[in-house]
C-alpha atoms as a PDB file:
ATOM      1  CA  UNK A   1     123.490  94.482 110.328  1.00  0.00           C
ATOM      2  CA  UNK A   2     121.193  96.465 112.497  1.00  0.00           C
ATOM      3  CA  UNK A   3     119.290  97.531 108.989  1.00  0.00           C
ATOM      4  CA  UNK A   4     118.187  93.803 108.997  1.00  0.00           C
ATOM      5  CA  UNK A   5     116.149  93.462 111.826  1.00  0.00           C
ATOM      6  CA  UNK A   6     114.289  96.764 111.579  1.00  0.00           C
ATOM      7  CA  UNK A   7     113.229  95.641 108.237  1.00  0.00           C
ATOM      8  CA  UNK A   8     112.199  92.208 109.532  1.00  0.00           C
ATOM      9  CA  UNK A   9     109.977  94.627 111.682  1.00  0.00           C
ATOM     10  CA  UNK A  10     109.041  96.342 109.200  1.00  0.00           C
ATOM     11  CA  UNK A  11     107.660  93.717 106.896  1.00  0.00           C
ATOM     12  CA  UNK A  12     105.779  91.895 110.224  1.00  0.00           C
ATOM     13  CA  UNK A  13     104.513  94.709 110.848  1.00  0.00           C
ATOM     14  CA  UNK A  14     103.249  96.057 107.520  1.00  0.00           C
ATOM     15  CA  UNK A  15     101.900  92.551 106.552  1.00  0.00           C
ATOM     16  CA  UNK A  16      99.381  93.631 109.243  1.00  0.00           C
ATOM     17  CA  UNK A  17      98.734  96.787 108.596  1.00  0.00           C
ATOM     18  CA  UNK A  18      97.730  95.787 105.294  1.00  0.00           C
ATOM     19  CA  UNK A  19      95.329  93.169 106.790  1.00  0.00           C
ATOM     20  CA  UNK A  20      93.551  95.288 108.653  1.00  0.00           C
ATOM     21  CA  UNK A  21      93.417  98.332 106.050  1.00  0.00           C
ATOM     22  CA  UNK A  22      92.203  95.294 103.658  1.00  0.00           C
ATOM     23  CA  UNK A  23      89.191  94.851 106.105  1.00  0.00           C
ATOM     24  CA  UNK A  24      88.697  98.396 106.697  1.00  0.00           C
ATOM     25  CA  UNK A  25      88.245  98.552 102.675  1.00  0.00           C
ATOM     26  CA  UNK A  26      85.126  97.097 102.233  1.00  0.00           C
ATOM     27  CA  UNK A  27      83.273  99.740 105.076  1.00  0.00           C
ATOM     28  CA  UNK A  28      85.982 102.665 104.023  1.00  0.00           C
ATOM     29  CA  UNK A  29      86.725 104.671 100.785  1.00  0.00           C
ATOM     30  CA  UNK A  30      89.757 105.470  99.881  1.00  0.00           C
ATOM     31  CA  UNK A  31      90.758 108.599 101.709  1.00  0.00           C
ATOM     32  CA  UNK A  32      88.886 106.728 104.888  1.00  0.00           C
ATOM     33  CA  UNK A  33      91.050 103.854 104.366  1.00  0.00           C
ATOM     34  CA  UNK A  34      94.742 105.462 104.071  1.00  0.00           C
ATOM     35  CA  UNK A  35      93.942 107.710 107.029  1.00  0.00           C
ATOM     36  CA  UNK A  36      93.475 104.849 109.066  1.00  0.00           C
ATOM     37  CA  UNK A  37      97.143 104.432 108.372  1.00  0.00           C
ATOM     38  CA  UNK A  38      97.775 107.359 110.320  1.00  0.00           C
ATOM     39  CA  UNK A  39      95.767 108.819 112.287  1.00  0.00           C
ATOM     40  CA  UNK A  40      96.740 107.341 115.650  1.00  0.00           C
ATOM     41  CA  UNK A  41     100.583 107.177 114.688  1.00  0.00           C
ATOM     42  CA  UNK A  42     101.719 110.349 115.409  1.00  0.00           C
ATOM     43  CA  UNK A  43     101.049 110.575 118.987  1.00  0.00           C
ATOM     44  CA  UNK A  44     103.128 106.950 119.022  1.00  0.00           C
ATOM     45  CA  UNK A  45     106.201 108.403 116.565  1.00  0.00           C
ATOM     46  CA  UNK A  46     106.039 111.335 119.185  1.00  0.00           C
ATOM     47  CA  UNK A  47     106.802 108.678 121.971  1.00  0.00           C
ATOM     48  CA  UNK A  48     109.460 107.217 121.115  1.00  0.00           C
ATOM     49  CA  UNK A  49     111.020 110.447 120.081  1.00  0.00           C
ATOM     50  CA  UNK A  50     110.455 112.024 123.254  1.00  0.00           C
ATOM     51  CA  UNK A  51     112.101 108.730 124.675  1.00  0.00           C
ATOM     52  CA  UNK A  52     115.006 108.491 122.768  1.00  0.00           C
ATOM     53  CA  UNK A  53     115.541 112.417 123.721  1.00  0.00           C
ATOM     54  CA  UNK A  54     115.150 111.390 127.535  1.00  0.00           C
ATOM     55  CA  UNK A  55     117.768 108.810 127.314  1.00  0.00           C
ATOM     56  CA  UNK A  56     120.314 110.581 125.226  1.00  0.00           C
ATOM     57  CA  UNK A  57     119.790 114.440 124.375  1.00  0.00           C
ATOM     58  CA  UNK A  58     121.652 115.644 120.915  1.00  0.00           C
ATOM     59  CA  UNK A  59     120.924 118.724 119.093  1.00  0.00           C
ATOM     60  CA  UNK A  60     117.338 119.575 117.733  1.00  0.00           C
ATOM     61  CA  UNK A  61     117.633 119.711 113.395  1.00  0.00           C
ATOM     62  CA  UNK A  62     117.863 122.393 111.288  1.00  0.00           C
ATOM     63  CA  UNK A  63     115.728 122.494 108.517  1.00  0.00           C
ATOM     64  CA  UNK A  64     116.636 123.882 104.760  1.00  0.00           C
ATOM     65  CA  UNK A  65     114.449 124.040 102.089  1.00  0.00           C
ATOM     66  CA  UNK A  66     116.037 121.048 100.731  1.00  0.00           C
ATOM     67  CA  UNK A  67     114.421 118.976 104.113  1.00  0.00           C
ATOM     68  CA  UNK A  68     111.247 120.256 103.892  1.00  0.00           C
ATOM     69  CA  UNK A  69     111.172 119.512 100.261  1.00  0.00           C
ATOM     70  CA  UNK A  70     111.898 116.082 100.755  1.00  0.00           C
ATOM     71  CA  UNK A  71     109.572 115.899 103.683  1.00  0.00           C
ATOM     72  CA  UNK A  72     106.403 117.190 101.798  1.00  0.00           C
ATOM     73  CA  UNK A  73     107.343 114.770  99.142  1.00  0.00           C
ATOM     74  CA  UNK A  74     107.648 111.919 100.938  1.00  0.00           C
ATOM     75  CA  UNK A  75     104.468 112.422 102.807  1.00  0.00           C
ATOM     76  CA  UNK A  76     102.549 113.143  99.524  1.00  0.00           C
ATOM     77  CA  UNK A  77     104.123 110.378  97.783  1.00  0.00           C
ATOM     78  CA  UNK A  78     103.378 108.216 100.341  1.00  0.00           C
ATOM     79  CA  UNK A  79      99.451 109.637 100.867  1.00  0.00           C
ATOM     80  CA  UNK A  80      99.050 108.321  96.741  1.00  0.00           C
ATOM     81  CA  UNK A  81     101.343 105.218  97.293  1.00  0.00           C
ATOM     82  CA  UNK A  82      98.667 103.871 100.500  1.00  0.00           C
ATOM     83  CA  UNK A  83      95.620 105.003  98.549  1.00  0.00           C
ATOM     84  CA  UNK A  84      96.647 102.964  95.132  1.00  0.00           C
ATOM     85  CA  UNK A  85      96.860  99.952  97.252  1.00  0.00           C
ATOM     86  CA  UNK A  86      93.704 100.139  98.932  1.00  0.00           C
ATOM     87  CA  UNK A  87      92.808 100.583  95.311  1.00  0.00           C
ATOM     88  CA  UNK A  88      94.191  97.105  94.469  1.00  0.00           C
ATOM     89  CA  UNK A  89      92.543  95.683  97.538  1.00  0.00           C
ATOM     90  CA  UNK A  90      89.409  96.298  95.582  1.00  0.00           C
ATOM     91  CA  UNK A  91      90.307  94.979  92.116  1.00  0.00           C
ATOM     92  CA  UNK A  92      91.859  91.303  93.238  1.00  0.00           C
ATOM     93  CA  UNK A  93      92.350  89.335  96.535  1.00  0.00           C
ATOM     94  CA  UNK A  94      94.389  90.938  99.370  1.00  0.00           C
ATOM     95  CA  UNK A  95      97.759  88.739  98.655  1.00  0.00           C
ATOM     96  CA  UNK A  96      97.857  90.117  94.815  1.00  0.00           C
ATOM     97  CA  UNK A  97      97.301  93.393  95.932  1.00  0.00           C
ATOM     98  CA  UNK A  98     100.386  93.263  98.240  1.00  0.00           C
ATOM     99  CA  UNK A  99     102.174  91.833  95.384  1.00  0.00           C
ATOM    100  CA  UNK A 100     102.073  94.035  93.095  1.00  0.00           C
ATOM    101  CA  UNK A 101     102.233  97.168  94.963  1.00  0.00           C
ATOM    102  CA  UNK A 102     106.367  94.774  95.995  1.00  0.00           C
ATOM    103  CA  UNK A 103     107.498  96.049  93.053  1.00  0.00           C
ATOM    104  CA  UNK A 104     109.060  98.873  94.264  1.00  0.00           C
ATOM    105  CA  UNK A 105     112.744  97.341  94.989  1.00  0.00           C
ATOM    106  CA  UNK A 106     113.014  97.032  91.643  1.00  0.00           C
ATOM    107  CA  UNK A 107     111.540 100.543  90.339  1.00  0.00           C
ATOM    108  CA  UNK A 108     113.905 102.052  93.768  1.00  0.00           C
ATOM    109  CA  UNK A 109     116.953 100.426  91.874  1.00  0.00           C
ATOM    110  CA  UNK A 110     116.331 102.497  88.654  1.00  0.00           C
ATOM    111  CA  UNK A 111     115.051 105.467  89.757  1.00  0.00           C
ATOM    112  CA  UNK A 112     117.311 105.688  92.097  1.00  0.00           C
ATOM    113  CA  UNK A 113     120.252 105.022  90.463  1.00  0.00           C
ATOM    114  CA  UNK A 114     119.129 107.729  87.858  1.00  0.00           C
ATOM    115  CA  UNK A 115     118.138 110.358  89.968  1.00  0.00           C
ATOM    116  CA  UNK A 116     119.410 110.060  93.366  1.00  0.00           C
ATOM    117  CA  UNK A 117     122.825 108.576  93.078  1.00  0.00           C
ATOM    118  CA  UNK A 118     122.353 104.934  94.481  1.00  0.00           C
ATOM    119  CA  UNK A 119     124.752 102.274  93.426  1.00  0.00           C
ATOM    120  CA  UNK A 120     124.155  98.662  93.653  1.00  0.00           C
ATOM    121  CA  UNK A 121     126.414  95.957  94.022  1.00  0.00           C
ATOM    122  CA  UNK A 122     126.368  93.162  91.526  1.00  0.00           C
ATOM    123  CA  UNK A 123     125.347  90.777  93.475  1.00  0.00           C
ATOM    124  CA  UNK A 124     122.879  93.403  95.132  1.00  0.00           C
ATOM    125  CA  UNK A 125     121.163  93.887  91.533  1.00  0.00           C
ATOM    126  CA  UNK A 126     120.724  89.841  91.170  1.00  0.00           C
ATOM    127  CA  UNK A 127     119.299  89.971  94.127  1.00  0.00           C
ATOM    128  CA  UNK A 128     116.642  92.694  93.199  1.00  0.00           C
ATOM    129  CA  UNK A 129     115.963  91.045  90.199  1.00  0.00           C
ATOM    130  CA  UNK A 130     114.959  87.905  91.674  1.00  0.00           C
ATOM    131  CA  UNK A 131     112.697  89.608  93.940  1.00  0.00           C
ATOM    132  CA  UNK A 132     110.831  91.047  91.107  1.00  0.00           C
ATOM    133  CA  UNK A 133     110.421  87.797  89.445  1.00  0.00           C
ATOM    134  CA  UNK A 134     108.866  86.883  92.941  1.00  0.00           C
ATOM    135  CA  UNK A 135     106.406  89.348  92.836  1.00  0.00           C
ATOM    136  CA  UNK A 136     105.481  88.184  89.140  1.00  0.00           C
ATOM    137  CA  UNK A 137     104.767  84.836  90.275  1.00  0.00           C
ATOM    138  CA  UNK A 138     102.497  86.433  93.413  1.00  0.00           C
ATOM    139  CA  UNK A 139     100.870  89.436  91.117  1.00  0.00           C
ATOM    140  CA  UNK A 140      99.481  86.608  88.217  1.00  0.00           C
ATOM    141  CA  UNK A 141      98.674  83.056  90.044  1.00  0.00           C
ATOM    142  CA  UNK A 142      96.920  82.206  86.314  1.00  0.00           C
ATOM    143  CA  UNK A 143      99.594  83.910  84.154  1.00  0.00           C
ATOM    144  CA  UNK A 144     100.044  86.861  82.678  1.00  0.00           C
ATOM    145  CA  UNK A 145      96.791  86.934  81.131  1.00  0.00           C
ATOM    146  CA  UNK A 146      94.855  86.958  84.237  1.00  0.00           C
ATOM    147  CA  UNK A 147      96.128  89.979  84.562  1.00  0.00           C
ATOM    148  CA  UNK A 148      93.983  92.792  83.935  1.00  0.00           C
ATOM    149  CA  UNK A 149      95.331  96.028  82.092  1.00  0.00           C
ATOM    150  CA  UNK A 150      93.943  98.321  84.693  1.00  0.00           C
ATOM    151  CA  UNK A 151      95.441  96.247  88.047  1.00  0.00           C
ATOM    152  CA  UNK A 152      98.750  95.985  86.158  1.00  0.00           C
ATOM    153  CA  UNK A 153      99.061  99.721  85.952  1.00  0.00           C
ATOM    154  CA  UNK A 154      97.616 100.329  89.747  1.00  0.00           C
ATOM    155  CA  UNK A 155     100.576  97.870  90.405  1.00  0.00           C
ATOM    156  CA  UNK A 156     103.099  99.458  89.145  1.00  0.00           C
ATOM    157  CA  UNK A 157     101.686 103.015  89.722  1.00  0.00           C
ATOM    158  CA  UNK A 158     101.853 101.709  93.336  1.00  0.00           C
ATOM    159  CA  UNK A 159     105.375 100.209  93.417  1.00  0.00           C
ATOM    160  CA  UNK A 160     106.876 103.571  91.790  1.00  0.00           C
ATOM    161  CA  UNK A 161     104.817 105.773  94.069  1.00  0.00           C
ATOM    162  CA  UNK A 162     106.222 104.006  97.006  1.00  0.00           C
ATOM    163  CA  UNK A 163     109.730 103.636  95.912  1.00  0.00           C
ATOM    164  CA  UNK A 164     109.907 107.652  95.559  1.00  0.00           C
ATOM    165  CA  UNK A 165     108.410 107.852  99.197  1.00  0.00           C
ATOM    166  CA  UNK A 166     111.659 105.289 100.133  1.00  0.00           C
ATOM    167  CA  UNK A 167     113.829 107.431  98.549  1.00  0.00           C
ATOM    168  CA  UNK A 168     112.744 110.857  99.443  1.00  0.00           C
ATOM    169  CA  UNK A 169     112.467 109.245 103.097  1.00  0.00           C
ATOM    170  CA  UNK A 170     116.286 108.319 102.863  1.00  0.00           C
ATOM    171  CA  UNK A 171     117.129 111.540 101.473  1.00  0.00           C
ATOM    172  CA  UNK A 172     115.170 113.047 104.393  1.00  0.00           C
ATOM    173  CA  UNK A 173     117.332 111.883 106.882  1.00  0.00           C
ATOM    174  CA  UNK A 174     120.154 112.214 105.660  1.00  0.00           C
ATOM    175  CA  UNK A 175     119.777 115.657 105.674  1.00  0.00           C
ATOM    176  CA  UNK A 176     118.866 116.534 108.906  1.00  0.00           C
ATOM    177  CA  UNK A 177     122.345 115.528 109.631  1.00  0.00           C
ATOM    178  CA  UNK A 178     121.817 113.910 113.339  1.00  0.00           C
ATOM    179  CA  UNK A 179     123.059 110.434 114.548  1.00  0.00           C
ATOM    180  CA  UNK A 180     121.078 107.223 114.188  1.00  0.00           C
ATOM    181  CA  UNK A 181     118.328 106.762 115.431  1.00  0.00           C
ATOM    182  CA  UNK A 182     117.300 110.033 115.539  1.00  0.00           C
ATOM    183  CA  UNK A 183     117.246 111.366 112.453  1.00  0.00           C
ATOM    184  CA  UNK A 184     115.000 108.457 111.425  1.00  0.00           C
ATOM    185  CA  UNK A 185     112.881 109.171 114.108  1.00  0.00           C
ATOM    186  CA  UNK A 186     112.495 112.766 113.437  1.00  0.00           C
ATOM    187  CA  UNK A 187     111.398 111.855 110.142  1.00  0.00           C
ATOM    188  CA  UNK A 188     108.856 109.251 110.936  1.00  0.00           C
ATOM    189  CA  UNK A 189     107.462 112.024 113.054  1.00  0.00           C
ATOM    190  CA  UNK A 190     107.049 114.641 110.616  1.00  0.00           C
ATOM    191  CA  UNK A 191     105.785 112.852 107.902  1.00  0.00           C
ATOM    192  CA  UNK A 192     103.149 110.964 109.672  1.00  0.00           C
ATOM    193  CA  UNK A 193     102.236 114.108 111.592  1.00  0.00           C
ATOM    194  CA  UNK A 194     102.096 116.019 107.795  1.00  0.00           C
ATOM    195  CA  UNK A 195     100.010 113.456 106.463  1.00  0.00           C
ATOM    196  CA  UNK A 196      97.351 112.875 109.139  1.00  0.00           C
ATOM    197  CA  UNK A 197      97.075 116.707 108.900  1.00  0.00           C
ATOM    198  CA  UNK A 198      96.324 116.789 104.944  1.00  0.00           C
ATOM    199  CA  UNK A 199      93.968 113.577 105.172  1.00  0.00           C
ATOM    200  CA  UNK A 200      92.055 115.063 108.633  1.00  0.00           C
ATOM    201  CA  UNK A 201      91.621 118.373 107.061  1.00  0.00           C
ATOM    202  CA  UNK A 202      90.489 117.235 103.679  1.00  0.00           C
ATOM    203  CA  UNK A 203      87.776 114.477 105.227  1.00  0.00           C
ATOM    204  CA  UNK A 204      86.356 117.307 107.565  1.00  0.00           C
ATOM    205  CA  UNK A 205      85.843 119.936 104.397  1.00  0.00           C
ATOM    206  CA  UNK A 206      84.165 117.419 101.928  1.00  0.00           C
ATOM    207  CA  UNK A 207      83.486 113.853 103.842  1.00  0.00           C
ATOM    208  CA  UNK A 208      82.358 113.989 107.372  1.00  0.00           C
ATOM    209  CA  UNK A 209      80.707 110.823 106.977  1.00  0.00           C
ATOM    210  CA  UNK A 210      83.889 108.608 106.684  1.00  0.00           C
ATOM    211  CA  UNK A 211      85.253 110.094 110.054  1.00  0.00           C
ATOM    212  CA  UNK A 212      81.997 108.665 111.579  1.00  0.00           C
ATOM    213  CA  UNK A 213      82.565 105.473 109.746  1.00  0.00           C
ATOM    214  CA  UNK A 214      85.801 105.209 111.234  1.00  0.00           C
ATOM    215  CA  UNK A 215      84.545 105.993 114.708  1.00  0.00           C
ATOM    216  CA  UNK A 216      82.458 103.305 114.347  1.00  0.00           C
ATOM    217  CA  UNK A 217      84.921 100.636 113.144  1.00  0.00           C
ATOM    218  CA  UNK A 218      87.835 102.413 115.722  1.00  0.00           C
ATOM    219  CA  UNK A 219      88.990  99.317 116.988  1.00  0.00           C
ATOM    220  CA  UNK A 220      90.551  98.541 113.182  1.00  0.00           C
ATOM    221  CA  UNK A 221      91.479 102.131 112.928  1.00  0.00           C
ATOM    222  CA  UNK A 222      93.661 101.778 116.154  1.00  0.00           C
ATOM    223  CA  UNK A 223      95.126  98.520 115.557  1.00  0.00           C
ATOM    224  CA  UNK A 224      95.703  99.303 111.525  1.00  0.00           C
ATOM    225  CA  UNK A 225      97.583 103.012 112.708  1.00  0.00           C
ATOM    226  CA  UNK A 226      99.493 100.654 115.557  1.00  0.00           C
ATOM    227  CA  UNK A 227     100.773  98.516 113.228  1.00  0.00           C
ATOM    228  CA  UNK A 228     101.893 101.015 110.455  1.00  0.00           C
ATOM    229  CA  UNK A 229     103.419 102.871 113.009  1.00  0.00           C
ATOM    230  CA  UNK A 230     105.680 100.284 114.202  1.00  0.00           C
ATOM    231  CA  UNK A 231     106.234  99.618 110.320  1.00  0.00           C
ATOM    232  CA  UNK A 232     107.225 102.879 109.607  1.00  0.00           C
ATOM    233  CA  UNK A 233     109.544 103.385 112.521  1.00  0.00           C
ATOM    234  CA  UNK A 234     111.034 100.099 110.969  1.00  0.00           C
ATOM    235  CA  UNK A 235     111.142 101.201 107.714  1.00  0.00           C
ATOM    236  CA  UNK A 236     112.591 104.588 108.283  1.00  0.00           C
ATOM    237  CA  UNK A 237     115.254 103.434 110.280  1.00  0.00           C
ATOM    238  CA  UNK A 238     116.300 100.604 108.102  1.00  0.00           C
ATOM    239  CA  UNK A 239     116.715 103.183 105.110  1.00  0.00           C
ATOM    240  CA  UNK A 240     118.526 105.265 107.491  1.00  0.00           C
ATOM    241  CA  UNK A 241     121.332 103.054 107.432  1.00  0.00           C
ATOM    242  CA  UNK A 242     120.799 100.883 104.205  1.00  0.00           C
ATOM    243  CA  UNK A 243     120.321 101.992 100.396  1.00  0.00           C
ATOM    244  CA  UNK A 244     116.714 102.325  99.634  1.00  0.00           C
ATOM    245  CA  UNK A 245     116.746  98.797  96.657  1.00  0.00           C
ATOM    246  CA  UNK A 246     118.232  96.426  99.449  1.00  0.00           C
ATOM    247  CA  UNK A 247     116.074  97.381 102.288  1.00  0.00           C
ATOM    248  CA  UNK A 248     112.859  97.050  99.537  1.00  0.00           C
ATOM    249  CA  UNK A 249     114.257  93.288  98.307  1.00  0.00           C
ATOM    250  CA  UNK A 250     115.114  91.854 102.211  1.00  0.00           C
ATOM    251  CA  UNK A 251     111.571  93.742 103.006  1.00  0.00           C
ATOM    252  CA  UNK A 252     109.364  91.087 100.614  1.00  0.00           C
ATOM    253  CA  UNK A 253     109.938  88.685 103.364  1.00  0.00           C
ATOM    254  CA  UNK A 254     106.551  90.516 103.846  1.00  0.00           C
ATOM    255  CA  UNK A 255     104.844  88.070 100.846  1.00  0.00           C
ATOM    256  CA  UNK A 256     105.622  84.813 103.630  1.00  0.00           C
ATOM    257  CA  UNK A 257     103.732  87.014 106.183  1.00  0.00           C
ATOM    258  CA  UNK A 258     101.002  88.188 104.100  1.00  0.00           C
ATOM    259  CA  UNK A 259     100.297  84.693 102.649  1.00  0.00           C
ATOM    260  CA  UNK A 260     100.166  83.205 106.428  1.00  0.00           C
ATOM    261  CA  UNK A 261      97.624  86.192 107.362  1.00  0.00           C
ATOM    262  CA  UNK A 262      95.899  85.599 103.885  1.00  0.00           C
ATOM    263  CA  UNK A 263      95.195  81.942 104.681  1.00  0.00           C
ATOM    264  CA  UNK A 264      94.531  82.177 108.541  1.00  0.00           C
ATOM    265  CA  UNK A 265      93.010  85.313 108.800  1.00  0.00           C
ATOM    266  CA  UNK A 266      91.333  86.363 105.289  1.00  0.00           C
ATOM    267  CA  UNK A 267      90.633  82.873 104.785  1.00  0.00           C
ATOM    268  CA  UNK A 268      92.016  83.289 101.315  1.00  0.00           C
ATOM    269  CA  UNK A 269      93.873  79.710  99.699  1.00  0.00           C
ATOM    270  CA  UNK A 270      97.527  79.915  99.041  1.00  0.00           C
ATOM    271  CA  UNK A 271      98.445  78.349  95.700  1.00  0.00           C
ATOM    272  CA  UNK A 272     101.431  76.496  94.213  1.00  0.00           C
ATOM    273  CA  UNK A 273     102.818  79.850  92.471  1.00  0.00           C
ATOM    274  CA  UNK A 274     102.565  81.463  96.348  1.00  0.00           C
ATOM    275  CA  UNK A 275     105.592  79.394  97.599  1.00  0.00           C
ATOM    276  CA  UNK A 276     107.235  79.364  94.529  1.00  0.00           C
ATOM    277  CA  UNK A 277     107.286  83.498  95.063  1.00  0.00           C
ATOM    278  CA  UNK A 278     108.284  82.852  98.595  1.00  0.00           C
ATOM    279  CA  UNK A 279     111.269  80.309  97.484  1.00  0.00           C
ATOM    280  CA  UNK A 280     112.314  83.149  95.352  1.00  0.00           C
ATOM    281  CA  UNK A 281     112.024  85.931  98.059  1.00  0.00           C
ATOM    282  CA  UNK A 282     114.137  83.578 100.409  1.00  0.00           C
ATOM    283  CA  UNK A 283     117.338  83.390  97.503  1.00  0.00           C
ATOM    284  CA  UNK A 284     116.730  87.623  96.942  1.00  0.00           C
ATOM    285  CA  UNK A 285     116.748  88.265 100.587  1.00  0.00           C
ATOM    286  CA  UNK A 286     120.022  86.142 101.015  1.00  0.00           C
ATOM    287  CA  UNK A 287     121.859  87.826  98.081  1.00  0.00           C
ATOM    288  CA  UNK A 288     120.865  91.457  99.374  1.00  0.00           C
ATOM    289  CA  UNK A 289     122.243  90.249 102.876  1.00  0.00           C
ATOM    290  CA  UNK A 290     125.349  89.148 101.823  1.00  0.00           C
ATOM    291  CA  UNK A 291     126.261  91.518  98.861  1.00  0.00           C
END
């Protein structure tokens, strides 16, 4: 069950990555604000790589065009996936926003099941289904009319763009055919490496100003890249070993930390329809665990 606790870590960890990318938002465009995601994680991914090579040495991967594909795609997928939440940052308060973008388990069950071969238990889809009624509760506190057209599509935009980064991330290594945890780490590597490149390079051609933005507000910048680098490494590993749908349902467990940050930290109220979503997370993250 080692795909349980690395998700646990995963959603801790994410929870405040998104609070500090949240803050970062209102000094930070868009671009500014998913390179802070970044841009200090590779030299960590690097780390531990080099580490888990020092205590145990196993072959270096081979890559076919099949890898890279699924490397480039993940990393883009995952560039449009950051920058569509910081989106919803901006159009309602920083628990919706983390809502909505949760419904990837469920669009990770049906994509994936069409296009990349994943297979779900029974019990497994009940669980993913109750998860997404969670994040219904969480994504429309007044109903579904407070809603607005435009956040409902970033949210779902969001949710699909990051299930196909879950995916292609699984797919990833899985293909580089080493043992756990390396392959995972390889991965997390690559990807974050690949996108601080793209982000870096485009800021310094056509925005110079948000790198000195970022300078300025560094201390967020290192702490937001700290924490989605620990997520990541999390993430990646748990998909390593786990279908893509589960590790996205027991990873909501995220909502409980993101509402504790959102009250303590963000000073933002929780409301009645809050814990109901968290009650409901609870029962989905039990059913994935035991399916």
């Amino acid at each position: 069950m080692t795909w349980i606790l690395f998700t646990f870590l995963a959603a801790f960890s994410q929870s405040w990555r998104n609070a500090f990318q949240s803050r970062l938002s209102r000094h930070l465009n868009v671009a500014g604000t998913t390179l802070s995601r970044f841009i200090c994680a590779s030299p960590l991914a690097l780390i531990y790589l080099l580490i888990l090579y020092k205590i145990h040495p196993v072959a270096i991967p081979s890559f076919s065009g099949q890898a890279i594909f699924n490397l480039c795609a993940a990393a883009s997928m995952q560039i449009l996936a950051t920058g569509l939440m910081v989106v919803l940052f901006k159009q309602k308060n920083f628990a919706i926003g983390v809502g909505l973008a949760k419904s990837e388990a469920i669009m990770a069950a049906i994509i994936g099941m069409l296009f990349f071969g994943t297979t779900l238990s029974s019990l497994g889809w009940i669980g993913v289904l109750v998860g997404t009624i969670a994040v219904f509760f969480l994504s429309c506190p007044h109903g579904v009319r407070s809603l607005s057209p435009k956040t409902a599509l970033l949210g779902i935009a969001c949710g699909t763009s990051f299930s196909l980064c879950s995916l292609w991330i699984r797919e990833s290594s899985l293909s580089l055919h080493l043992p756990f945890p390396y392959s995972a780490a390889w991965v997390l590597f690559l990807i974050i490496s690949l996108q601080t490149l793209i982000l870096l390079t485009y800021l310094i051609i056509f925005d110079r100003n948000t790198l000195k933005i970022m300078y300025q507000k560094k201390g967020l910048v290192v702490l937001a890249s700290i924490a989605s680098c620990i997520g990541s490494l999390g993430w990646f590993s748990a998909m390593s070993l786990q279908t893509v749908p589960y590790v996205k349902t027991l990873g909501q467990v995220e909502i409980f930390f993101t509402m504790l940050i959102s009250y303590f930290w963000l000073k933002e109220p929780i409301k009645r329809k809050d814990i109901m979503a968290f009650i409901l997370v609870a029962i989905a993250a039990i059913l994935v665990m035991w399916q």
